[in-house]
N, C-alpha and C. Protein backbone atom coordinates (compact mmCIF):
# COMPACT_ATOMS: atom_id res chain seq x y z
N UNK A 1 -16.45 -27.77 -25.16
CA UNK A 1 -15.44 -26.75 -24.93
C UNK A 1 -14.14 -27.20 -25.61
N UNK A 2 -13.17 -26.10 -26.08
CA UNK A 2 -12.26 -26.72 -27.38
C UNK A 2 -10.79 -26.60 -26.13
N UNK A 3 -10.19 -27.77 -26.17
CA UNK A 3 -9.10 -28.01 -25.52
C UNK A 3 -8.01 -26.93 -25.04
N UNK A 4 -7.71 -25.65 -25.95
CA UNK A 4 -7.17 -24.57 -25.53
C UNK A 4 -7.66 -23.64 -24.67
N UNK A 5 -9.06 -23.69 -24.77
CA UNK A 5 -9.94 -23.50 -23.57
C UNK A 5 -9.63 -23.59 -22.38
N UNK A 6 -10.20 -25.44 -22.47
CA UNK A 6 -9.74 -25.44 -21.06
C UNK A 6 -8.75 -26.04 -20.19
N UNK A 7 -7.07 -25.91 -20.92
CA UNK A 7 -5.73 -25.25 -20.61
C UNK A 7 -6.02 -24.03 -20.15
N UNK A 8 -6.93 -22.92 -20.71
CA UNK A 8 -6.41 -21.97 -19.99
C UNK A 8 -7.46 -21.33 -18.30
N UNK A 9 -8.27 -21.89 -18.63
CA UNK A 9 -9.14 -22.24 -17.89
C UNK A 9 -8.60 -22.81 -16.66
N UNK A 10 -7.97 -24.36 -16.38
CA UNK A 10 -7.11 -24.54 -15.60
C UNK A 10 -5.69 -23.95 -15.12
N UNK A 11 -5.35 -23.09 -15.76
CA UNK A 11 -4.57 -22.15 -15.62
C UNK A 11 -4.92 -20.58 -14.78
N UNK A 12 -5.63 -20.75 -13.79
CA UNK A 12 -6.30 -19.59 -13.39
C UNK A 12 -6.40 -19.72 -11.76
N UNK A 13 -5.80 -19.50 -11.38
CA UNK A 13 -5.81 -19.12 -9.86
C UNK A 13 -7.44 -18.55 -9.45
N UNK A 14 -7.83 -19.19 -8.29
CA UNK A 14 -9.21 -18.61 -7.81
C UNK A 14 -8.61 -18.14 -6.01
N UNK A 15 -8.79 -16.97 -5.77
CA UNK A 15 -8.80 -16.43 -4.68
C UNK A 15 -9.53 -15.66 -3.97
N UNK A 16 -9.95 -15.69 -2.84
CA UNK A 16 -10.69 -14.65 -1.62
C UNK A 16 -9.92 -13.79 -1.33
N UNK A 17 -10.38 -12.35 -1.17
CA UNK A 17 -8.85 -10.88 -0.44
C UNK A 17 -10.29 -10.13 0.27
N UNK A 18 -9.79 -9.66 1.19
CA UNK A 18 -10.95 -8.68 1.82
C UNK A 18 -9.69 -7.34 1.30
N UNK A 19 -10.00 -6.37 0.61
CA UNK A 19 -9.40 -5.37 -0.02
C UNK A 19 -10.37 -4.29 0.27
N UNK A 20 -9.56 -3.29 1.06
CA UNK A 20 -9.94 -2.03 1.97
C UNK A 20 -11.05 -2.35 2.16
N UNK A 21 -11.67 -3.33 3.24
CA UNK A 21 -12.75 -3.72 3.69
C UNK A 21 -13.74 -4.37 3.45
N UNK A 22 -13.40 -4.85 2.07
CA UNK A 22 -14.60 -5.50 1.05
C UNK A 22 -13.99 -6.92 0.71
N UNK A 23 -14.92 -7.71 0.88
CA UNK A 23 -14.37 -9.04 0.16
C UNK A 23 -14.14 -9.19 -1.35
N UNK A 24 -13.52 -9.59 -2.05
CA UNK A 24 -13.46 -9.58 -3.57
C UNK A 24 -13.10 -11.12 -4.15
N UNK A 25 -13.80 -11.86 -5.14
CA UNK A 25 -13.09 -12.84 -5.01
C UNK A 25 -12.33 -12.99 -6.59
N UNK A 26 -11.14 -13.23 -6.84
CA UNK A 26 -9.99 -12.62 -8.30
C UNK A 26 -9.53 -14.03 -8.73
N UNK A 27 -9.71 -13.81 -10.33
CA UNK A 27 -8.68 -15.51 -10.83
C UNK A 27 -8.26 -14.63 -11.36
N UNK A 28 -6.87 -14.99 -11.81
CA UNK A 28 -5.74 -14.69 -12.11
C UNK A 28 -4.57 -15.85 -12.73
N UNK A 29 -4.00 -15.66 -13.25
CA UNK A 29 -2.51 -16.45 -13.99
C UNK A 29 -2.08 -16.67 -12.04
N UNK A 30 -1.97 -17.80 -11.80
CA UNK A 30 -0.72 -18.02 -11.21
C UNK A 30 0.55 -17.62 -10.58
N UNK A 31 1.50 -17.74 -11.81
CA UNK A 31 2.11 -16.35 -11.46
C UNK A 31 2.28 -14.99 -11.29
N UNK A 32 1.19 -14.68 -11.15
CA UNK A 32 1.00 -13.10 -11.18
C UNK A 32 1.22 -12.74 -9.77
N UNK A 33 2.31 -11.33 -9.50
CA UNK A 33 2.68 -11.31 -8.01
C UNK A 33 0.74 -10.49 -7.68
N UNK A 34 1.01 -10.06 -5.97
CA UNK A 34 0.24 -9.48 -5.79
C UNK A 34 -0.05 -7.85 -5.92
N UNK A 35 0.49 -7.17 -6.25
CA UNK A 35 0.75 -5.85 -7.25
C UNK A 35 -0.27 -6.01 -8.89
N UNK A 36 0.31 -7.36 -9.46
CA UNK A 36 -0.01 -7.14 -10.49
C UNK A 36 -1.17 -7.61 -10.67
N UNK A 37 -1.97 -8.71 -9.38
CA UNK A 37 -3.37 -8.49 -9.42
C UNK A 37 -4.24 -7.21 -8.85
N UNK A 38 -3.59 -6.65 -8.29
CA UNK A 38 -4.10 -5.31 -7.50
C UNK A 38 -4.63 -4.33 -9.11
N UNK A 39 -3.34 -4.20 -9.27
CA UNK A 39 -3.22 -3.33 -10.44
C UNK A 39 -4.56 -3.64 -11.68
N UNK A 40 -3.81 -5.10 -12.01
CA UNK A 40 -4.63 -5.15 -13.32
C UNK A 40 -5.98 -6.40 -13.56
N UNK A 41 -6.15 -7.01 -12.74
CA UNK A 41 -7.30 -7.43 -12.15
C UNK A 41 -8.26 -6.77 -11.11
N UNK A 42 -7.88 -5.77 -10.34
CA UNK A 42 -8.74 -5.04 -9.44
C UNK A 42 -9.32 -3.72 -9.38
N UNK A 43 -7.90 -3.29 -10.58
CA UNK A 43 -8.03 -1.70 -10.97
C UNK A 43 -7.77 -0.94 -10.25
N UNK A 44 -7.04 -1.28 -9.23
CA UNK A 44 -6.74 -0.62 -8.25
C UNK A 44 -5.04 -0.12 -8.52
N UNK A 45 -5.34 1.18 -8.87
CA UNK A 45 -3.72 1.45 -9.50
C UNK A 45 -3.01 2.33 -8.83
N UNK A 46 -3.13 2.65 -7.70
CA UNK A 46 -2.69 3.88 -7.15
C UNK A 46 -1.25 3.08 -6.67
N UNK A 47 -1.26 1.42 -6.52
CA UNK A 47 -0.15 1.00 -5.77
C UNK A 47 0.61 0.89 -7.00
N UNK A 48 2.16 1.42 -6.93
CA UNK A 48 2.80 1.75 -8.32
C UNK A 48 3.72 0.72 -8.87
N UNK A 49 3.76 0.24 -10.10
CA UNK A 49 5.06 -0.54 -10.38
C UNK A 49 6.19 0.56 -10.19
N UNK A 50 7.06 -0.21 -9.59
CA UNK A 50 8.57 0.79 -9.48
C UNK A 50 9.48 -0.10 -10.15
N UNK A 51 10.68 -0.77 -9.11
CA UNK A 51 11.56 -1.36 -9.79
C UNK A 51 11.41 -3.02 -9.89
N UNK A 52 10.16 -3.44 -9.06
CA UNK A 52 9.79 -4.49 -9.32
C UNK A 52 10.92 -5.70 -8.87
N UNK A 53 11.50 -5.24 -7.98
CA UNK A 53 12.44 -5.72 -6.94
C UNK A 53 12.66 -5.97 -5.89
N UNK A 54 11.80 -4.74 -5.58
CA UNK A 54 11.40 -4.46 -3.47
C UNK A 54 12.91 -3.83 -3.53
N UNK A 55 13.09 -2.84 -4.03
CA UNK A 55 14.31 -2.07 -4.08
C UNK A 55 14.07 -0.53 -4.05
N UNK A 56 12.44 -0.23 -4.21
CA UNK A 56 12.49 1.02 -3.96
C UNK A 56 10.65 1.62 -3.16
N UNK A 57 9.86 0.24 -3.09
CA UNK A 57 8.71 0.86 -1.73
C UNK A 57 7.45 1.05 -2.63
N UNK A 58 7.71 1.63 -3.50
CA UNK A 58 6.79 1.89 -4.47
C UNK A 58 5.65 0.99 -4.62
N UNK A 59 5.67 -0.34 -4.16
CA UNK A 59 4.35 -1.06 -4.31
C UNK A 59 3.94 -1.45 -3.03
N UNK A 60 4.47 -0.75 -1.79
CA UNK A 60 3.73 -1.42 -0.45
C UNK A 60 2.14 -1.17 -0.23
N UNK A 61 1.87 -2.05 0.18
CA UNK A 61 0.59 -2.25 -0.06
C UNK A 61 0.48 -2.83 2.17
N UNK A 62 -0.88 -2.81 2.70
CA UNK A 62 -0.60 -3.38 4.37
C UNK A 62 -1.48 -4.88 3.92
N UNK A 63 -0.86 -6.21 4.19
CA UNK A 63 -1.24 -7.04 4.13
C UNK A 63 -1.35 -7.61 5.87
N UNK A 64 -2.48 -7.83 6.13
CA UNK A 64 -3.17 -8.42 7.40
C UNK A 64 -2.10 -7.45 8.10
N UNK A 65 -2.05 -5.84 8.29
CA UNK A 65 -1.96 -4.47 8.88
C UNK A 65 -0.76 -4.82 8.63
N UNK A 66 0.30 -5.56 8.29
CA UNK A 66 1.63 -5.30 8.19
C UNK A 66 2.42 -4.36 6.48
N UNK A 67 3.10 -3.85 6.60
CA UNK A 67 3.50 -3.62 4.89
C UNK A 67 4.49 -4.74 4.15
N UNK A 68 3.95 -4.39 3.54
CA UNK A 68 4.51 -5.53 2.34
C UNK A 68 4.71 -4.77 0.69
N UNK A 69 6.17 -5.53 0.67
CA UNK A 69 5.82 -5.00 -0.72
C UNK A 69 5.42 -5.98 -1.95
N UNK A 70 4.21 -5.35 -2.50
CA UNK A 70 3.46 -6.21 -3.43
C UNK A 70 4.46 -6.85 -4.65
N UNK A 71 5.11 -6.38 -5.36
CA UNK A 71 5.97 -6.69 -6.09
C UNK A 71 6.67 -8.31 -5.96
N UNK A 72 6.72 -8.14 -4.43
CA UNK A 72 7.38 -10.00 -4.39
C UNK A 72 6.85 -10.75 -3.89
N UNK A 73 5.43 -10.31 -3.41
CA UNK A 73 4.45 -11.58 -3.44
C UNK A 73 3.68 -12.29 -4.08
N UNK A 74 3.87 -13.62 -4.45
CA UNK A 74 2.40 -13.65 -5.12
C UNK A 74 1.42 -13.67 -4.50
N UNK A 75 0.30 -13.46 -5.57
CA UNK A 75 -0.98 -13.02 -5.28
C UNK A 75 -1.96 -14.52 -4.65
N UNK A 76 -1.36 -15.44 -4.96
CA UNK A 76 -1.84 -16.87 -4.65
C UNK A 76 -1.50 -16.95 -2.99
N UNK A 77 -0.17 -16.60 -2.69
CA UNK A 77 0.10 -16.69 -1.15
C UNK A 77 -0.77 -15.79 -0.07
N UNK A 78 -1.83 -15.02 -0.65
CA UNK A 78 -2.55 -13.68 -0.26
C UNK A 78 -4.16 -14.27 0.03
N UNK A 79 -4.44 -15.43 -0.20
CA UNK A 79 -5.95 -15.67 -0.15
C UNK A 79 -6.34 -15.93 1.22
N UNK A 80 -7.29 -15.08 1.28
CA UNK A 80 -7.83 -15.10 2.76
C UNK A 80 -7.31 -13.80 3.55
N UNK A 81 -6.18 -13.03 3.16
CA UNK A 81 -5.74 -12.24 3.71
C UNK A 81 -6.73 -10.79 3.38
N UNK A 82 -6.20 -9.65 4.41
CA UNK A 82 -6.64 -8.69 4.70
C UNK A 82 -5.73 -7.64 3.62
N UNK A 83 -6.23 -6.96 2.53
CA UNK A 83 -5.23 -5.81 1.97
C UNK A 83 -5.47 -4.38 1.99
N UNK A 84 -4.85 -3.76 2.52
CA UNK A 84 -5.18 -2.12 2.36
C UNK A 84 -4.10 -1.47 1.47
N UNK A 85 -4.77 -1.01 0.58
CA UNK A 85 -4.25 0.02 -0.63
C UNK A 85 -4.59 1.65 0.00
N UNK A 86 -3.88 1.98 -1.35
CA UNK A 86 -3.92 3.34 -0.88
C UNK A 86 -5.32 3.79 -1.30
N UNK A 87 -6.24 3.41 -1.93
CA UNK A 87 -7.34 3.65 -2.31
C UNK A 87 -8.11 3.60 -0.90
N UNK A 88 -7.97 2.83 0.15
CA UNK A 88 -8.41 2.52 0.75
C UNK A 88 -8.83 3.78 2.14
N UNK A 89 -7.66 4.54 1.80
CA UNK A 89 -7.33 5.45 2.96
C UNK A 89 -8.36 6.42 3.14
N UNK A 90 -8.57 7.31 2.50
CA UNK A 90 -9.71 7.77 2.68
C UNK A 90 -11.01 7.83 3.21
N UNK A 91 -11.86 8.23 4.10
CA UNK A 91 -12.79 8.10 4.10
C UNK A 91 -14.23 8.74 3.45
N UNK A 92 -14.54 8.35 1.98
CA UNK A 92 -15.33 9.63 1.24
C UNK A 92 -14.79 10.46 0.89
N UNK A 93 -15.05 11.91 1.05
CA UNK A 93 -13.95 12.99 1.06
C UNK A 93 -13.41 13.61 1.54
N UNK A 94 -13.39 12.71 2.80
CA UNK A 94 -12.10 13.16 3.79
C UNK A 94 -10.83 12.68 3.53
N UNK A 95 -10.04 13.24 3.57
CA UNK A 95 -8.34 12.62 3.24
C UNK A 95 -8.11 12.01 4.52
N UNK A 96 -7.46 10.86 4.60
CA UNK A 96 -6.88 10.22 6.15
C UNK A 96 -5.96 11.79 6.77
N UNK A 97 -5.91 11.64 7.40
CA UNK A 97 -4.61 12.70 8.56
C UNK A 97 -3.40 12.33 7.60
N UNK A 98 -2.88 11.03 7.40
CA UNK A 98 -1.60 10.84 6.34
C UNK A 98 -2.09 12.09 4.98
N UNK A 99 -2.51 11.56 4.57
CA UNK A 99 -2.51 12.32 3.20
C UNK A 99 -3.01 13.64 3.53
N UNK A 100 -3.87 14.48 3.81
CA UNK A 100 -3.54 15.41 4.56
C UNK A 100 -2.33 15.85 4.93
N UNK A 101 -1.40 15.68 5.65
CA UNK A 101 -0.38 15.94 5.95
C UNK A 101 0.72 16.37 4.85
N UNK A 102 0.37 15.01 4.18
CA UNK A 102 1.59 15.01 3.06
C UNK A 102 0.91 16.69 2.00
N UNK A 103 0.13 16.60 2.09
CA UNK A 103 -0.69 17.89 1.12
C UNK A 103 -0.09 19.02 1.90
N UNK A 104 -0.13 19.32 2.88
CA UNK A 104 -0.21 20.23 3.69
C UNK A 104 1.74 20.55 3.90
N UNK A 105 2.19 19.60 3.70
CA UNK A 105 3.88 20.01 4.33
C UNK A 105 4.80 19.33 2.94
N UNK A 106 3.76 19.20 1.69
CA UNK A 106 4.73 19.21 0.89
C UNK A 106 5.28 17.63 0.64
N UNK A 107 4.84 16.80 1.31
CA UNK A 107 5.52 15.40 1.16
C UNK A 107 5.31 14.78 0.14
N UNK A 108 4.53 15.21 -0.79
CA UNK A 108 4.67 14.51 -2.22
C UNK A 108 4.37 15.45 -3.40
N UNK A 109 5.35 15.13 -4.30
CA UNK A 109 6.08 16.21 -5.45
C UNK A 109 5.71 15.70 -6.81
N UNK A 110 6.39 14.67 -7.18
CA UNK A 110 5.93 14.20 -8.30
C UNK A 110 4.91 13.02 -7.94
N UNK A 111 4.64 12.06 -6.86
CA UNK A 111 3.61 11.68 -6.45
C UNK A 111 3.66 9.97 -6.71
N UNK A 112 4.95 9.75 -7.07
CA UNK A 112 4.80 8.35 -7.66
C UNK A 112 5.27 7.38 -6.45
N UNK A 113 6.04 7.82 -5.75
CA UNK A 113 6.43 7.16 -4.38
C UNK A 113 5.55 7.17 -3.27
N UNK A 114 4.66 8.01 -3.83
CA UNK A 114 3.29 8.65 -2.35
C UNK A 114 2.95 7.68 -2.05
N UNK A 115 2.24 6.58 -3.13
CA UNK A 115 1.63 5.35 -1.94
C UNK A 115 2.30 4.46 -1.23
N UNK A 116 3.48 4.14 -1.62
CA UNK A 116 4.02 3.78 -0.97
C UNK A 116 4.54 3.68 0.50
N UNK A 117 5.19 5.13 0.43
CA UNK A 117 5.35 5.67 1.54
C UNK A 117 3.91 5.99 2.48
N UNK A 118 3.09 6.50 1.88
CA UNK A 118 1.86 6.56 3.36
C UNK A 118 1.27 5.16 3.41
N UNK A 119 1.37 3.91 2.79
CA UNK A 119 1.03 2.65 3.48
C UNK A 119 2.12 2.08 4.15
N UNK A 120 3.25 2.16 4.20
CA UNK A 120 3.88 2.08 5.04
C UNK A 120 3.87 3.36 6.50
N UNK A 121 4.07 4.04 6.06
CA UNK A 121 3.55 5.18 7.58
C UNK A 121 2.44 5.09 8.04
N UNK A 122 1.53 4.08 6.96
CA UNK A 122 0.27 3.83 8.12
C UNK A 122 0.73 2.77 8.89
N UNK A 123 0.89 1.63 8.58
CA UNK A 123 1.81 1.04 9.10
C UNK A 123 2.15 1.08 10.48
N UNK A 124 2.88 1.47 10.46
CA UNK A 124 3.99 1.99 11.58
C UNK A 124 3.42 2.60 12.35
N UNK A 125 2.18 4.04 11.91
CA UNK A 125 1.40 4.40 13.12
C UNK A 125 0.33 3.68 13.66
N UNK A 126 0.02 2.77 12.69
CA UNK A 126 -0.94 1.79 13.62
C UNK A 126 -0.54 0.47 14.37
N UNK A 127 0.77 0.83 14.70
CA UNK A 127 1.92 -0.29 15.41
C UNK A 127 2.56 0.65 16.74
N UNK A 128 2.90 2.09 16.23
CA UNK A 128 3.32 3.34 16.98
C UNK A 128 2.56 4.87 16.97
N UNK A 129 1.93 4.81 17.59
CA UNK A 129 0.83 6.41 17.98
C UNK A 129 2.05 7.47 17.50
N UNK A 130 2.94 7.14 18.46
CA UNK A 130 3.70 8.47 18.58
C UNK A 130 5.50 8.15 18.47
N UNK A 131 5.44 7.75 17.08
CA UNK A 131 6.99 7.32 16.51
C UNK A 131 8.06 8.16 16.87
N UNK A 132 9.06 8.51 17.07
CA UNK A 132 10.22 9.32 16.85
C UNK A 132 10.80 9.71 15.40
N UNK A 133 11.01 11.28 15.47
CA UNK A 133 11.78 11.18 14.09
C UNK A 133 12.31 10.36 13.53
N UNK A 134 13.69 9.75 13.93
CA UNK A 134 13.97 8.57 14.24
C UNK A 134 13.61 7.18 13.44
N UNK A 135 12.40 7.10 14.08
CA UNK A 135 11.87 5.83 14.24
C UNK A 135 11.00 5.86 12.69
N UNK A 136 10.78 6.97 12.46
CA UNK A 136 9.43 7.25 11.31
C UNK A 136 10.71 7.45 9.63
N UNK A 137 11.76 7.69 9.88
CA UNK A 137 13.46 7.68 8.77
C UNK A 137 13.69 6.17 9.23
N UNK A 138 13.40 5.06 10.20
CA UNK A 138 14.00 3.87 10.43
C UNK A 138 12.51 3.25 8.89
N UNK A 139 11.54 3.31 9.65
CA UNK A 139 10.26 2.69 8.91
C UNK A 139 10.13 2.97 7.56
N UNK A 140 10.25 4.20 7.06
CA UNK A 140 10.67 4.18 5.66
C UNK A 140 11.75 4.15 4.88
N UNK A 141 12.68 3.76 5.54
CA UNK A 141 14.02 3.62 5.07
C UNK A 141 14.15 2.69 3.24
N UNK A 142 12.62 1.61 3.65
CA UNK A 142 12.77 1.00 2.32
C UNK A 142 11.89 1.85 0.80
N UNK A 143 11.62 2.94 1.44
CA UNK A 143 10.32 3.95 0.46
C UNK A 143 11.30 5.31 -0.38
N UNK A 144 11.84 4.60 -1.20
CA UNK A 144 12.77 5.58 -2.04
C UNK A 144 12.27 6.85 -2.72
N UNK A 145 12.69 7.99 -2.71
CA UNK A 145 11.83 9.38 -3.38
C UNK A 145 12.76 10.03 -3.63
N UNK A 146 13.12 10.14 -5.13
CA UNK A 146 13.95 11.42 -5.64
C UNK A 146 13.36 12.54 -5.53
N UNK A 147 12.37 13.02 -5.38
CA UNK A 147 11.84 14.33 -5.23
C UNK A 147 11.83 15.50 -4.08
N UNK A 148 11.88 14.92 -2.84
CA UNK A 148 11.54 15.50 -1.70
C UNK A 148 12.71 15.88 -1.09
N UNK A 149 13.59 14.85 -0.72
CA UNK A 149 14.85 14.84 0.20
C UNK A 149 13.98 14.34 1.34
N UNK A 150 13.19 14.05 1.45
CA UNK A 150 12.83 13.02 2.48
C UNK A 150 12.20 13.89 3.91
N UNK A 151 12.74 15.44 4.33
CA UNK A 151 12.52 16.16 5.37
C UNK A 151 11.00 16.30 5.21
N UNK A 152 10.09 16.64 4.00
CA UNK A 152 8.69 16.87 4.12
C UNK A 152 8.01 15.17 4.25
N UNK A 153 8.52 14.49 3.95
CA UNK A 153 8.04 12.94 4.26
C UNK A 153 8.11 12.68 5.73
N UNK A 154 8.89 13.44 6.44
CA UNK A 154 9.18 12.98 7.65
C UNK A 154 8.22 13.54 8.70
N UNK A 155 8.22 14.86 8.19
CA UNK A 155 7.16 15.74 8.85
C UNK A 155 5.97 15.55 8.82
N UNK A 156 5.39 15.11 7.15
CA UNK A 156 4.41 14.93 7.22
C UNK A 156 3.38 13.79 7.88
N UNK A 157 4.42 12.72 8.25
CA UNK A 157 4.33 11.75 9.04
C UNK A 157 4.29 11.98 10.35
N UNK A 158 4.82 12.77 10.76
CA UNK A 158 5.18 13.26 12.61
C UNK A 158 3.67 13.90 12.72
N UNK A 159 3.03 15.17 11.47
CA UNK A 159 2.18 15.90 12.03
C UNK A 159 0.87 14.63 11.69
N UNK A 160 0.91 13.76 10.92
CA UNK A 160 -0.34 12.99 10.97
C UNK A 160 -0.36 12.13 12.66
N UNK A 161 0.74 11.27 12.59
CA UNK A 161 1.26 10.91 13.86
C UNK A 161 0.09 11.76 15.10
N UNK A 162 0.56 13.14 15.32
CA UNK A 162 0.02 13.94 16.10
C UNK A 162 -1.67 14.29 15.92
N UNK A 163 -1.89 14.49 14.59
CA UNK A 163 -3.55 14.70 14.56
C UNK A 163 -3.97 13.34 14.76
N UNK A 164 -3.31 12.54 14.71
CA UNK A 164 -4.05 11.11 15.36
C UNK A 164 -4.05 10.49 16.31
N UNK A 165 -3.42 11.22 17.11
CA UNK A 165 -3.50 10.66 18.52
C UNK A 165 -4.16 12.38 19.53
N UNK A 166 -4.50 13.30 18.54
CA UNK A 166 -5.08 14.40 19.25
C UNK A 166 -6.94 13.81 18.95
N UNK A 167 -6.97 13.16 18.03
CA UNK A 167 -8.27 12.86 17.67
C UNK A 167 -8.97 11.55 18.40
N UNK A 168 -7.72 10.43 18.97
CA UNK A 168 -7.97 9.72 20.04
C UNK A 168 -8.18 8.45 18.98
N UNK A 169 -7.90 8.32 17.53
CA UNK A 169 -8.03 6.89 16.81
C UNK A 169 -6.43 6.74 16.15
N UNK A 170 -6.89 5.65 15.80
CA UNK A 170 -5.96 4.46 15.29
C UNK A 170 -5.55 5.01 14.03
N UNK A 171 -4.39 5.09 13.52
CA UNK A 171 -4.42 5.14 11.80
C UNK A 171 -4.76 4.41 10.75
């Protein structure tokens, strides 16, 4: 094996992720946050580059059920952990109650902030059944959207909120 080889070879992060329910195991550069193995090692693209700051939500992703935004983690600090993407939400071709919602009351327009915002509102409803307006404008406070004005994000969160605790499960 020729020496530039294996420099790069040793240069490769080896990790375990159980990702929306499945184990996967990913090498990767090192520095690569966890966004940008999602993205471009997993193919999993629905979680969005935004400002690549944690300044605008756009890459939350639920790491072991909490949100996180992918952008400032690395992907090395993530092994062993639990990740749910937005790919994840779904069941088949059922839309979760979140996305649903957001379809139904308008909560996503141009669509680039969407995952964001419903992995974080899953989030939160699988921490809170039955949030307060309030409480559901406190939780996304970090999920930025020029498109909406934020009132159909809010709603659409309140009415998933409600079909999920009329249906008697967890989000």
């Amino acid at each position: 094996m020729n020496t530039a080889l294996q420099k790069v070879d040793q240069r490769k992060a080896h990790i375990t992720l159980r990702v929306n329910g499945e184990e996967v195991e990913v090498s990767f550069a090192p520095y690569k946050t966890l966004l940008e193995v999602l993205r471009e090692e997993l193919d999993l693209t629905g979680t969005k580059h935004g400002c690549e700051l944690g300044e605008c939500g756009a890459c939350a992703v639920l790491v072991d059920g909490e949100p996180l935004l992918s952008c400032l983690k690395l992907a090395l600090e993530c092994d062993g952990a639990s990740i749910e993407t937005v790919e994840g939400l779904a069941e088949g071709p059922e839309l979760h109650p979140l996305q649903a919602a957001f379809s139904d009351h308008g909560g996503s327009q141009c669509g680039y902030c969407t995952p964001g915002v419903l992995m974080t509102a899953k989030g939160l409803l699988d921490r809170e059944p039955n949030p307060s307006r309030e409480r559901i404008k406190e939780a996304l406070s970090g999920n930025l959207c020029r498109c909406t004005g934020y009132q159909q994000i809010v709603d659409s969160v309140a009415d998933a909120a409600r079909t999920l605790r009329e249906r008697g499960v967890k989000a």
